[in-house]
C-alpha atoms as a PDB file:
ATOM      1  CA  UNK A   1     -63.165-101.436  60.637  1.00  0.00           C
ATOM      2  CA  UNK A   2     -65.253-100.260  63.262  1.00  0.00           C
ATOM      3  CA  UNK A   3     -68.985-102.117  64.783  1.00  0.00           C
ATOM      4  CA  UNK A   4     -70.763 -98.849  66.341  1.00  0.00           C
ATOM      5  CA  UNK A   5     -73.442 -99.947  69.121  1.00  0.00           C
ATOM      6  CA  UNK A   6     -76.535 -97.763  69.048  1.00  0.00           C
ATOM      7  CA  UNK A   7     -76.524 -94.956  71.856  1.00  0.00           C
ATOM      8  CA  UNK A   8     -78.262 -96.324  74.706  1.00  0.00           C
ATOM      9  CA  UNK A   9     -79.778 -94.528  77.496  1.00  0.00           C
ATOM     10  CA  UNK A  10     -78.054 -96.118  81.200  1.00  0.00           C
ATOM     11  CA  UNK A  11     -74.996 -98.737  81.377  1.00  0.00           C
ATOM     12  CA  UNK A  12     -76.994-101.724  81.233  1.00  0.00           C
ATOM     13  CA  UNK A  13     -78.740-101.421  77.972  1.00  0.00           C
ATOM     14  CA  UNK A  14     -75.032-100.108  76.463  1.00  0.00           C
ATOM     15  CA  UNK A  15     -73.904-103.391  78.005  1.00  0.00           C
ATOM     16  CA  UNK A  16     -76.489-105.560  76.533  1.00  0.00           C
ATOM     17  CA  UNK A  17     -76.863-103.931  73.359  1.00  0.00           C
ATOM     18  CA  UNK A  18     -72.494-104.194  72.782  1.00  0.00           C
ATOM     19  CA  UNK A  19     -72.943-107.539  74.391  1.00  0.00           C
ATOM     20  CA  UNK A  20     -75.274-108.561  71.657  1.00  0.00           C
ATOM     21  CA  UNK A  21     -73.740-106.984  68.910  1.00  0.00           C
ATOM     22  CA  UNK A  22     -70.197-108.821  69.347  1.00  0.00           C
ATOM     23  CA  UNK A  23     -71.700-111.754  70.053  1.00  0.00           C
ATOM     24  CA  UNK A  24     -73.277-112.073  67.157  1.00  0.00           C
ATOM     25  CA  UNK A  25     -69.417-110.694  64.986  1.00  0.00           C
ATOM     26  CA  UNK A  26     -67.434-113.622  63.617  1.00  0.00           C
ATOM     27  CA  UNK A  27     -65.482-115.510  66.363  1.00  0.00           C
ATOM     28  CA  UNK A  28     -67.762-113.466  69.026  1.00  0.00           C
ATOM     29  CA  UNK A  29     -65.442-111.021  68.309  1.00  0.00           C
ATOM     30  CA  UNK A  30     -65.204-107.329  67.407  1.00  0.00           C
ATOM     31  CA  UNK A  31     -62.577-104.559  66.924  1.00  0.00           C
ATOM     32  CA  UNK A  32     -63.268-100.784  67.257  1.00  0.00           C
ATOM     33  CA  UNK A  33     -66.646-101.112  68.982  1.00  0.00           C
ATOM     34  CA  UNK A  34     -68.028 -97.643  69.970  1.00  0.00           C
ATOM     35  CA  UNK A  35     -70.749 -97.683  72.686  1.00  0.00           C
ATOM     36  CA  UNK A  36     -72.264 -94.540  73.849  1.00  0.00           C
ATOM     37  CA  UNK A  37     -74.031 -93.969  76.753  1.00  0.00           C
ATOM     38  CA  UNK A  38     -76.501 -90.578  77.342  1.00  0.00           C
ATOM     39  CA  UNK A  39     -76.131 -91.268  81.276  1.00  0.00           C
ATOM     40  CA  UNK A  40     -73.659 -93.186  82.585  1.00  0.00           C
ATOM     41  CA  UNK A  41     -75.096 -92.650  85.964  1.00  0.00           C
ATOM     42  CA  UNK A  42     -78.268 -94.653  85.400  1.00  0.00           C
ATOM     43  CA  UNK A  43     -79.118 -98.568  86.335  1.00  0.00           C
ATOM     44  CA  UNK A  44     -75.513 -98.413  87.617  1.00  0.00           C
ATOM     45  CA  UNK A  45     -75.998-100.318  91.270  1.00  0.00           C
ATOM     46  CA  UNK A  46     -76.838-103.913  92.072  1.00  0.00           C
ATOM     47  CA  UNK A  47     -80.270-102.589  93.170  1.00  0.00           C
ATOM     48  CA  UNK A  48     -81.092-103.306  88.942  1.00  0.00           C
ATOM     49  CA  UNK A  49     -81.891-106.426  88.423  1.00  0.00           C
ATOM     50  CA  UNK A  50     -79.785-106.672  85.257  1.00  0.00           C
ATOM     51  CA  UNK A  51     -76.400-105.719  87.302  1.00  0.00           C
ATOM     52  CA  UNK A  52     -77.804-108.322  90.249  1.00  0.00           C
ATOM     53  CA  UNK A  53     -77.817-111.206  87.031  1.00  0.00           C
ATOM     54  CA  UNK A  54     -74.338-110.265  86.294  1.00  0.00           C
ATOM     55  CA  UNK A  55     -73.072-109.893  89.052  1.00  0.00           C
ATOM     56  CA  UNK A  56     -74.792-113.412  90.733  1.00  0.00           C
ATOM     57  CA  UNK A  57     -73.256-114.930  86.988  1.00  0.00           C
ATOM     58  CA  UNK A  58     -69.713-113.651  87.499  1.00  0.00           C
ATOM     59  CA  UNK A  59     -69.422-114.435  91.602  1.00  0.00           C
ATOM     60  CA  UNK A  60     -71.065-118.318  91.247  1.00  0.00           C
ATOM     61  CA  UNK A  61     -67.946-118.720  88.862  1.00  0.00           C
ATOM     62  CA  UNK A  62     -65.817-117.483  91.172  1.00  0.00           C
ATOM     63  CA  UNK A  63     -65.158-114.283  89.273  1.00  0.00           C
ATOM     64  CA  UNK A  64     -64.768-110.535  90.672  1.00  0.00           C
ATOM     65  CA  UNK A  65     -67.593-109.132  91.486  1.00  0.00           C
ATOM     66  CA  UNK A  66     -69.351-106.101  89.879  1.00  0.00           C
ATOM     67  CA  UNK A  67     -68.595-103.401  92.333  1.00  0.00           C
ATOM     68  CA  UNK A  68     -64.744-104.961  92.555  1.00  0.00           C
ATOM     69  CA  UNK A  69     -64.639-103.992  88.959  1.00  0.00           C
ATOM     70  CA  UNK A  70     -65.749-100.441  88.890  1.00  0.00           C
ATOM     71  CA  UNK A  71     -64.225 -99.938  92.348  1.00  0.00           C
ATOM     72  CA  UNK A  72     -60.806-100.506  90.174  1.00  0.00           C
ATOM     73  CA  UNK A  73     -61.549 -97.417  88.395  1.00  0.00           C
ATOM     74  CA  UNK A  74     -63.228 -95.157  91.153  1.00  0.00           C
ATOM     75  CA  UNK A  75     -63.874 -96.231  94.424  1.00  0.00           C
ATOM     76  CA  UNK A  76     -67.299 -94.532  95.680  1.00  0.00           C
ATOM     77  CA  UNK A  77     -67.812 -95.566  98.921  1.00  0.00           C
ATOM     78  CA  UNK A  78     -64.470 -93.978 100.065  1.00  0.00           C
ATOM     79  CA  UNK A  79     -65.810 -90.832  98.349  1.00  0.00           C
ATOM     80  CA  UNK A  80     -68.548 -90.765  99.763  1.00  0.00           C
ATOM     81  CA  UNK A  81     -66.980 -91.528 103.503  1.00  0.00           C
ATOM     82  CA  UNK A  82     -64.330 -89.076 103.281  1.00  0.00           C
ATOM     83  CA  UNK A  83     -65.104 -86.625 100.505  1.00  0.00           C
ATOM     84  CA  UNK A  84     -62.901 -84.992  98.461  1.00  0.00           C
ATOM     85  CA  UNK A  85     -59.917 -84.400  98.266  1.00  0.00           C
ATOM     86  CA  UNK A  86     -59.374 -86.052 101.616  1.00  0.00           C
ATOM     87  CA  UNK A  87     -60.498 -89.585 100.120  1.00  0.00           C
ATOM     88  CA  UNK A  88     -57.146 -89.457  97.942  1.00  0.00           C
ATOM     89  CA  UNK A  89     -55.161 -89.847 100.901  1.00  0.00           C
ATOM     90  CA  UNK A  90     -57.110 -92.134 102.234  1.00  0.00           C
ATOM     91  CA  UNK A  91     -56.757 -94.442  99.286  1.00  0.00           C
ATOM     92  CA  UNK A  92     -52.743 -94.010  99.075  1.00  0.00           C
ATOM     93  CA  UNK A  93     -52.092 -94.762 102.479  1.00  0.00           C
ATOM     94  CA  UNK A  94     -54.623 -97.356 103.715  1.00  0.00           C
ATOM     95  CA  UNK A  95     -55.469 -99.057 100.514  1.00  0.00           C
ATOM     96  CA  UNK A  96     -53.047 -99.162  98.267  1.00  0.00           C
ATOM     97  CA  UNK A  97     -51.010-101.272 100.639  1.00  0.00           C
ATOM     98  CA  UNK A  98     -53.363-103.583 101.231  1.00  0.00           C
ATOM     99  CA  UNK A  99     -54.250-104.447  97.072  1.00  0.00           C
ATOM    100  CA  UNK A 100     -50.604-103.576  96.011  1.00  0.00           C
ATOM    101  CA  UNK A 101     -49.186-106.850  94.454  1.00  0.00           C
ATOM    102  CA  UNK A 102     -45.298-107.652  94.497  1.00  0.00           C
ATOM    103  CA  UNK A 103     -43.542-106.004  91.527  1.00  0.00           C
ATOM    104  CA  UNK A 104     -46.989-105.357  89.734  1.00  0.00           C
ATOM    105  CA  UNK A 105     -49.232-102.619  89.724  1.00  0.00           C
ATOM    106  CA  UNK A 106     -52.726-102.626  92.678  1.00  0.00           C
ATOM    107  CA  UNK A 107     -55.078-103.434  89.321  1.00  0.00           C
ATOM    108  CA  UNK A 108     -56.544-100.522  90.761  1.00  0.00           C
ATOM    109  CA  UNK A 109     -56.828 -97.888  87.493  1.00  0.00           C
ATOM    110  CA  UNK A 110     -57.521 -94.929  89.827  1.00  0.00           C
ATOM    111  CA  UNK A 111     -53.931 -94.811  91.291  1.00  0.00           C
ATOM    112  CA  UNK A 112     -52.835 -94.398  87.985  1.00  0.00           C
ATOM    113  CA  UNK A 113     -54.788 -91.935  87.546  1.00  0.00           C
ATOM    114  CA  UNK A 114     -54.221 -89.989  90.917  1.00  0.00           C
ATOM    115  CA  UNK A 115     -50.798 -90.981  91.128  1.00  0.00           C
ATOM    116  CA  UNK A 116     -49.115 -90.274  87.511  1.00  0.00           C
ATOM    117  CA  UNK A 117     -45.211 -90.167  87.994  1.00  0.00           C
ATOM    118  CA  UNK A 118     -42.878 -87.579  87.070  1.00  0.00           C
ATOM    119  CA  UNK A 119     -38.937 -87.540  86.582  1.00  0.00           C
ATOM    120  CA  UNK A 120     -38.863 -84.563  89.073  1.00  0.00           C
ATOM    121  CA  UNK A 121     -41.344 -83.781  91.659  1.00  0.00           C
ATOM    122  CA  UNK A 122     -43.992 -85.455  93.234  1.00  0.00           C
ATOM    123  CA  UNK A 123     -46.419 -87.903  91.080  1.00  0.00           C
ATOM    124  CA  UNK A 124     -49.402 -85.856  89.338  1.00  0.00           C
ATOM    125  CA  UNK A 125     -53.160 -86.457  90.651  1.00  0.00           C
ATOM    126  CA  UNK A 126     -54.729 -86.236  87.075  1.00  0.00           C
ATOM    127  CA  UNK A 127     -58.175 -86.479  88.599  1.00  0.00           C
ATOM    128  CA  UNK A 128     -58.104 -83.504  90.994  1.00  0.00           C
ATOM    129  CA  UNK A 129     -56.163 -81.356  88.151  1.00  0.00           C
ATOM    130  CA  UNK A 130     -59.201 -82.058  85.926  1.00  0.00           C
ATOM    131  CA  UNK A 131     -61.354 -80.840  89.117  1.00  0.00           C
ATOM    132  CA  UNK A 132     -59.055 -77.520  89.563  1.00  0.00           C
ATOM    133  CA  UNK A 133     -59.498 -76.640  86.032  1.00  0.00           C
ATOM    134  CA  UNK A 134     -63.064 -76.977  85.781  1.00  0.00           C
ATOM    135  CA  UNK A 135     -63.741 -74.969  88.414  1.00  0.00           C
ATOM    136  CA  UNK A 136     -61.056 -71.898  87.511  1.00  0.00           C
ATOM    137  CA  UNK A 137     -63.098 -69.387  85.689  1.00  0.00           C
ATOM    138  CA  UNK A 138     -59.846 -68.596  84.113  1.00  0.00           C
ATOM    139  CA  UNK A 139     -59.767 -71.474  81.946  1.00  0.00           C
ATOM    140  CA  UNK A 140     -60.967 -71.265  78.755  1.00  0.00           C
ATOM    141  CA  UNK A 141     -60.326 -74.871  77.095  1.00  0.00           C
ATOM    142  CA  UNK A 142     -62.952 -76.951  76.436  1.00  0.00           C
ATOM    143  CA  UNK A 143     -61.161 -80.326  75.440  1.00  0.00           C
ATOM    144  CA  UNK A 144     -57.842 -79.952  77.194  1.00  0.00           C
ATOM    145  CA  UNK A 145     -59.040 -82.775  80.212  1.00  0.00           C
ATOM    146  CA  UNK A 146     -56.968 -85.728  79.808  1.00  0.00           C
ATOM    147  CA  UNK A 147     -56.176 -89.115  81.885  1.00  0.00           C
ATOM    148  CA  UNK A 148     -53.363 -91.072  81.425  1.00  0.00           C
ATOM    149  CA  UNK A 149     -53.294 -95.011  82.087  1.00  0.00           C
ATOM    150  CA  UNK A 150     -50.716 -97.077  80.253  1.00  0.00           C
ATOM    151  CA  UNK A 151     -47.352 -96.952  80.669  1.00  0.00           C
ATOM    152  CA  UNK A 152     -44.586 -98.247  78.411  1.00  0.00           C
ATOM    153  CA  UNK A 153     -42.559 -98.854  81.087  1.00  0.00           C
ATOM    154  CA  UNK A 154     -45.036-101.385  82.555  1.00  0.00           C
ATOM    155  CA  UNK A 155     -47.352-102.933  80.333  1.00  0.00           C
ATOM    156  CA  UNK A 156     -45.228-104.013  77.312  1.00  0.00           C
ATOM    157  CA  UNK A 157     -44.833-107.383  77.882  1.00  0.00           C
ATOM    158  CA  UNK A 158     -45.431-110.884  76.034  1.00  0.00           C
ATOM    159  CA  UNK A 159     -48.477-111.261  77.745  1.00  0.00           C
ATOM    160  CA  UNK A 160     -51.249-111.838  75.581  1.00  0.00           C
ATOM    161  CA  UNK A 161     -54.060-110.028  78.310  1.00  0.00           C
ATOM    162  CA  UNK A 162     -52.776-109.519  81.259  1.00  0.00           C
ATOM    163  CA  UNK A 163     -51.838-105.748  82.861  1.00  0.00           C
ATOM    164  CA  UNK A 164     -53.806-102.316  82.256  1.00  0.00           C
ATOM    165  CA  UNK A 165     -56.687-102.714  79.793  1.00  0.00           C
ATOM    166  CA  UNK A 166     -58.102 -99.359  80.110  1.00  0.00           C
ATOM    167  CA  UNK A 167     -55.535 -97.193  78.052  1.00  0.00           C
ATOM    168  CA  UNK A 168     -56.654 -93.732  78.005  1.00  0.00           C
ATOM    169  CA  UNK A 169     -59.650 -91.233  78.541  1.00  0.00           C
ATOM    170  CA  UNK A 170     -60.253 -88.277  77.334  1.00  0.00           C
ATOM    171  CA  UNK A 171     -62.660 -85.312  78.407  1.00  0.00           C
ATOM    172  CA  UNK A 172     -64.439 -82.392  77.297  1.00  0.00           C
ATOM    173  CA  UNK A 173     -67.059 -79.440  78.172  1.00  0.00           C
ATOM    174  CA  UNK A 174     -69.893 -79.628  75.600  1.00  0.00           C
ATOM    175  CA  UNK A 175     -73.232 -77.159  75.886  1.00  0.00           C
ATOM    176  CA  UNK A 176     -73.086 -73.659  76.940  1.00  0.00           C
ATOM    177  CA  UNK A 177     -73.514 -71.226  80.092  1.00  0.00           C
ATOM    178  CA  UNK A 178     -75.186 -73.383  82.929  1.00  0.00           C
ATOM    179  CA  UNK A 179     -76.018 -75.900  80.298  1.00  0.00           C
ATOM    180  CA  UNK A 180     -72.748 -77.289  80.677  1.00  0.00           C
ATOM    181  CA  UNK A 181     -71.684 -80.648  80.861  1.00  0.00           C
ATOM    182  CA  UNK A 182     -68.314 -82.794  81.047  1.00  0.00           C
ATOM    183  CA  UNK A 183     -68.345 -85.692  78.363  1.00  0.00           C
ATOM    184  CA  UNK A 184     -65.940 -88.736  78.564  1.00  0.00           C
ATOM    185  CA  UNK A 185     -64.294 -90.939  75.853  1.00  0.00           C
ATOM    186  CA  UNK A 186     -62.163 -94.352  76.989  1.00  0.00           C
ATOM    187  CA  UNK A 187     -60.111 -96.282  75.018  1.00  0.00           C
ATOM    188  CA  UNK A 188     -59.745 -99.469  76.075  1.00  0.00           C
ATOM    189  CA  UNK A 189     -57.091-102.101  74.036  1.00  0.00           C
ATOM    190  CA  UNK A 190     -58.907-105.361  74.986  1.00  0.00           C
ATOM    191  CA  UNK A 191     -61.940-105.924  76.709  1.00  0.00           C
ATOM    192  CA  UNK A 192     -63.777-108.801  77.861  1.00  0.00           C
ATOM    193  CA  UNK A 193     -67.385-107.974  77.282  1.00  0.00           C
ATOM    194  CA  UNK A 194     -68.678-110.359  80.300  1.00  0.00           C
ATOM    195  CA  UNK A 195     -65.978-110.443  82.964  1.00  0.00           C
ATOM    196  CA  UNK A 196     -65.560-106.880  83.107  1.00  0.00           C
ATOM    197  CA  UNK A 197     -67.659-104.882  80.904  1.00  0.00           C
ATOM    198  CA  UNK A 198     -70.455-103.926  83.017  1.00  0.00           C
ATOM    199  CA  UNK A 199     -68.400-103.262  85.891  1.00  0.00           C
ATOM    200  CA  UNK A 200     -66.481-100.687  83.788  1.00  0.00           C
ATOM    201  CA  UNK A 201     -69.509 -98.853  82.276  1.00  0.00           C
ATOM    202  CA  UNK A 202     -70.544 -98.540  86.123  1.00  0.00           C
ATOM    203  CA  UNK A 203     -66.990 -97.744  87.502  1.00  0.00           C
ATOM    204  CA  UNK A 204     -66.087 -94.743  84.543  1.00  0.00           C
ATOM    205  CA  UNK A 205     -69.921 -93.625  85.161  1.00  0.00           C
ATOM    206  CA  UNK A 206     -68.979 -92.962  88.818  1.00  0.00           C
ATOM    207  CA  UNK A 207     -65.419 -91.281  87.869  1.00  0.00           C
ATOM    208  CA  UNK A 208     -66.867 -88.963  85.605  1.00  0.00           C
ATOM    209  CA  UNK A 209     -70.018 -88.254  87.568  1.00  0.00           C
ATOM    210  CA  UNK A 210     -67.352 -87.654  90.694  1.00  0.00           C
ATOM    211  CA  UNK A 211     -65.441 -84.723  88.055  1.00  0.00           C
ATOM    212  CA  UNK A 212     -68.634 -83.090  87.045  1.00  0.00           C
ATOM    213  CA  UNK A 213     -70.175 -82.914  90.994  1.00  0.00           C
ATOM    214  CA  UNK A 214     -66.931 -81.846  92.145  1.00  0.00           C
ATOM    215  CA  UNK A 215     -66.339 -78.946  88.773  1.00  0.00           C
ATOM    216  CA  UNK A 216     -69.496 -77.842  89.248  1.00  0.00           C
ATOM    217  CA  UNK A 217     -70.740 -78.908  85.578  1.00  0.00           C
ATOM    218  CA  UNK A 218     -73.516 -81.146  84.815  1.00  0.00           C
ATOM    219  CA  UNK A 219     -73.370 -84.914  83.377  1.00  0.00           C
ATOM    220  CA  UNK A 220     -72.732 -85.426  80.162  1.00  0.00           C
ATOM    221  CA  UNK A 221     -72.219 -89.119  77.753  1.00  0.00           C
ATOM    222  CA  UNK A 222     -69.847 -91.777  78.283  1.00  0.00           C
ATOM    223  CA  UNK A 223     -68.476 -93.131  75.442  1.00  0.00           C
ATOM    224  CA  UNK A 224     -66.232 -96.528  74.896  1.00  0.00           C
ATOM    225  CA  UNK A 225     -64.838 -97.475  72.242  1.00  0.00           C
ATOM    226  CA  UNK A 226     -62.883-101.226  72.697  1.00  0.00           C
ATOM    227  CA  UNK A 227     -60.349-101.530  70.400  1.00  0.00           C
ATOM    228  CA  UNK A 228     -60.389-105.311  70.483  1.00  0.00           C
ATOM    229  CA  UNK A 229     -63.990-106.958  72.311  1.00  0.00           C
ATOM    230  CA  UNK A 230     -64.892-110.354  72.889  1.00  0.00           C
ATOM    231  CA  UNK A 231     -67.249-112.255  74.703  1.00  0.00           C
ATOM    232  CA  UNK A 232     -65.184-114.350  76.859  1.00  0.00           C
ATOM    233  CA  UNK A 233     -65.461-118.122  77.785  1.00  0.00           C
ATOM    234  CA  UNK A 234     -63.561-118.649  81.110  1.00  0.00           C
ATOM    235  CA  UNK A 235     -65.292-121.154  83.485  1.00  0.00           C
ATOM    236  CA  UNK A 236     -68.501-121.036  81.502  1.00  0.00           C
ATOM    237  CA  UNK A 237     -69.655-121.978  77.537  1.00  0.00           C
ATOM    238  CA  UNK A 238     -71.961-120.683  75.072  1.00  0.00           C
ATOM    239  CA  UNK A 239     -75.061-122.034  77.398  1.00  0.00           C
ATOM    240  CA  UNK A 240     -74.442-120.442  80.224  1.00  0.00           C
ATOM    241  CA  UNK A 241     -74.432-117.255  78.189  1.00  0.00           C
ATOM    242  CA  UNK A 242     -77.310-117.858  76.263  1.00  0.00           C
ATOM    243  CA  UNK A 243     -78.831-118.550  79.820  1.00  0.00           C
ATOM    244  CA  UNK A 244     -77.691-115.320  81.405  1.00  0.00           C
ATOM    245  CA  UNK A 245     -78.525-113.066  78.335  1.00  0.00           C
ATOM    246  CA  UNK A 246     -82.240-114.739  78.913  1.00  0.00           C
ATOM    247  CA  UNK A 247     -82.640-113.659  82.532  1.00  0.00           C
ATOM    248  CA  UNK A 248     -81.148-110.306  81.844  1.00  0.00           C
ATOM    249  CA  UNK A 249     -83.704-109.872  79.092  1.00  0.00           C
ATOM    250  CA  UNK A 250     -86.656-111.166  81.199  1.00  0.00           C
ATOM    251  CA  UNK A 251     -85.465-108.746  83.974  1.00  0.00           C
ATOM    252  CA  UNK A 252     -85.236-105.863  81.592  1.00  0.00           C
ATOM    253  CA  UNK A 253     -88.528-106.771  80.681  1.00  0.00           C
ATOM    254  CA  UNK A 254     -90.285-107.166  84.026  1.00  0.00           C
ATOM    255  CA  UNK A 255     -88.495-103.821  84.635  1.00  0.00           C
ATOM    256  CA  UNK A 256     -90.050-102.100  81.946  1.00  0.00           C
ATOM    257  CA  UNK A 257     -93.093-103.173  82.583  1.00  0.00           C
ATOM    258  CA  UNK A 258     -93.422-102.239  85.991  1.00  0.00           C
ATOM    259  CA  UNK A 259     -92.551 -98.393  85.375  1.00  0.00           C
END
């Protein structure tokens, strides 16, 4: 039971291309949909005039933006103020109080993963630890990059979507020599294919694109494989997503046809 998108070249034809797919599945719904993406660096800003659509779509509904969602899983313009690791700190102690909600997690998936707890010691920065391997010659695994999100302790509840969606990635060094290149997998246990899916193409692009600058290995695929998807209906219907999917195809188009 498994609906596997074709490999698409940047985040918004993997978005469009899953988008259609599911919404064309029974019940506009899918389970064990694997997308693949060759760069996940690619039409990943709102200068695109796909991700502008989307984003426009989500905010007139009153909606989190695009660059709220992938901030959730890396936040780039404190990486790129600050630099690593300093921008670490920087998130712990000036935004994580801000966005930190009363007995709930931020909704912020990078402090999980820079902030993983332990029974002794001080919590575990997953990220970084990915970093410091990469760039230890003394390291020989190639698929021994992992990043932990859920937590039983947390997110086992009687909620039927609320909490961490994002459940797990995991990473590994494919090519050779200087032809190396960090590829990412995430797991994801329900996904809303219009609310947040874009955003989290964009957002996991950025993370991983952040591990291989900063490990000194090239870019390799993202991969995402939503274990439940569905095209969601919150404050709009099947028209207003039959209009956005036009616009988003006539910008594609346009697109094309100017390069």
């Amino acid at each position: 039971m498994y609906l596997p998108v074709p490999s698409q070249p940047d985040c918004v034809s993997a978005w469009r291309e899953a988008v259609r797919l599911v919404d064309g599945a029974a019940g506009h719904q899918a389970y064990n949909v694997i997308i693949d993406v060759a760069d996940p660096s690619a039409r990943a800003n709102l200068a695109d005039p796909v991700v502008a659509e989307v984003d426009a779509f989500l905010a007139g509904r009153g909606k989190k933006p695009i660059e709220t969602v992938a901030n959730t899983i890396f936040p780039a313009a404190l990486y790129h103020r600050h630099g690593a690791p300093l921008f670490f700190d920087r998130f712990r102690d000036n935004v994580l109080p801000k966005v930190r909600l009363k007995e709930a997690w931020s909704g912020y998936y990078f402090e999980r993963m820079m902030q993983l707890p332990q029974l002794d010691g001080p919590p575990i920065n997953q990220i970084w630890g990915i970093v410091e391997r990469l760039r230890n010659p003394k390291v020989r695994a190639l698929n021994k990059f992992e990043l932990s999100v859920f937590d039983p302790a947390r997110d086992v509840n009687d909620s039927p979507y609320g909490g961490q969606c994002l459940s797990f990635t995991s990473l590994k060094l494919i090519g050779k020599g200087d032809q190396r290149r960090i590829a990412m997998t995430a797991f994801y246990r329900n996904h809303f294919y219009i609310e947040k899916l874009l955003g989290n193409l964009i957002g996991l692009g950025r993370l991983q694109s952040f591990i291989a600058k900063e490990g000194g290995v090239g870019l390799g695929p993202l991969t995402i494989v939503s274990t439940h998807a569905e095209i969601d209906t919150g404050k709009w219907n099947r028209g207003d997503l039959q209009q956005l999917f036009a616009r988003c195809d006539q910008a594609s188009a346009q697109l094309l046809a100017a390069a």
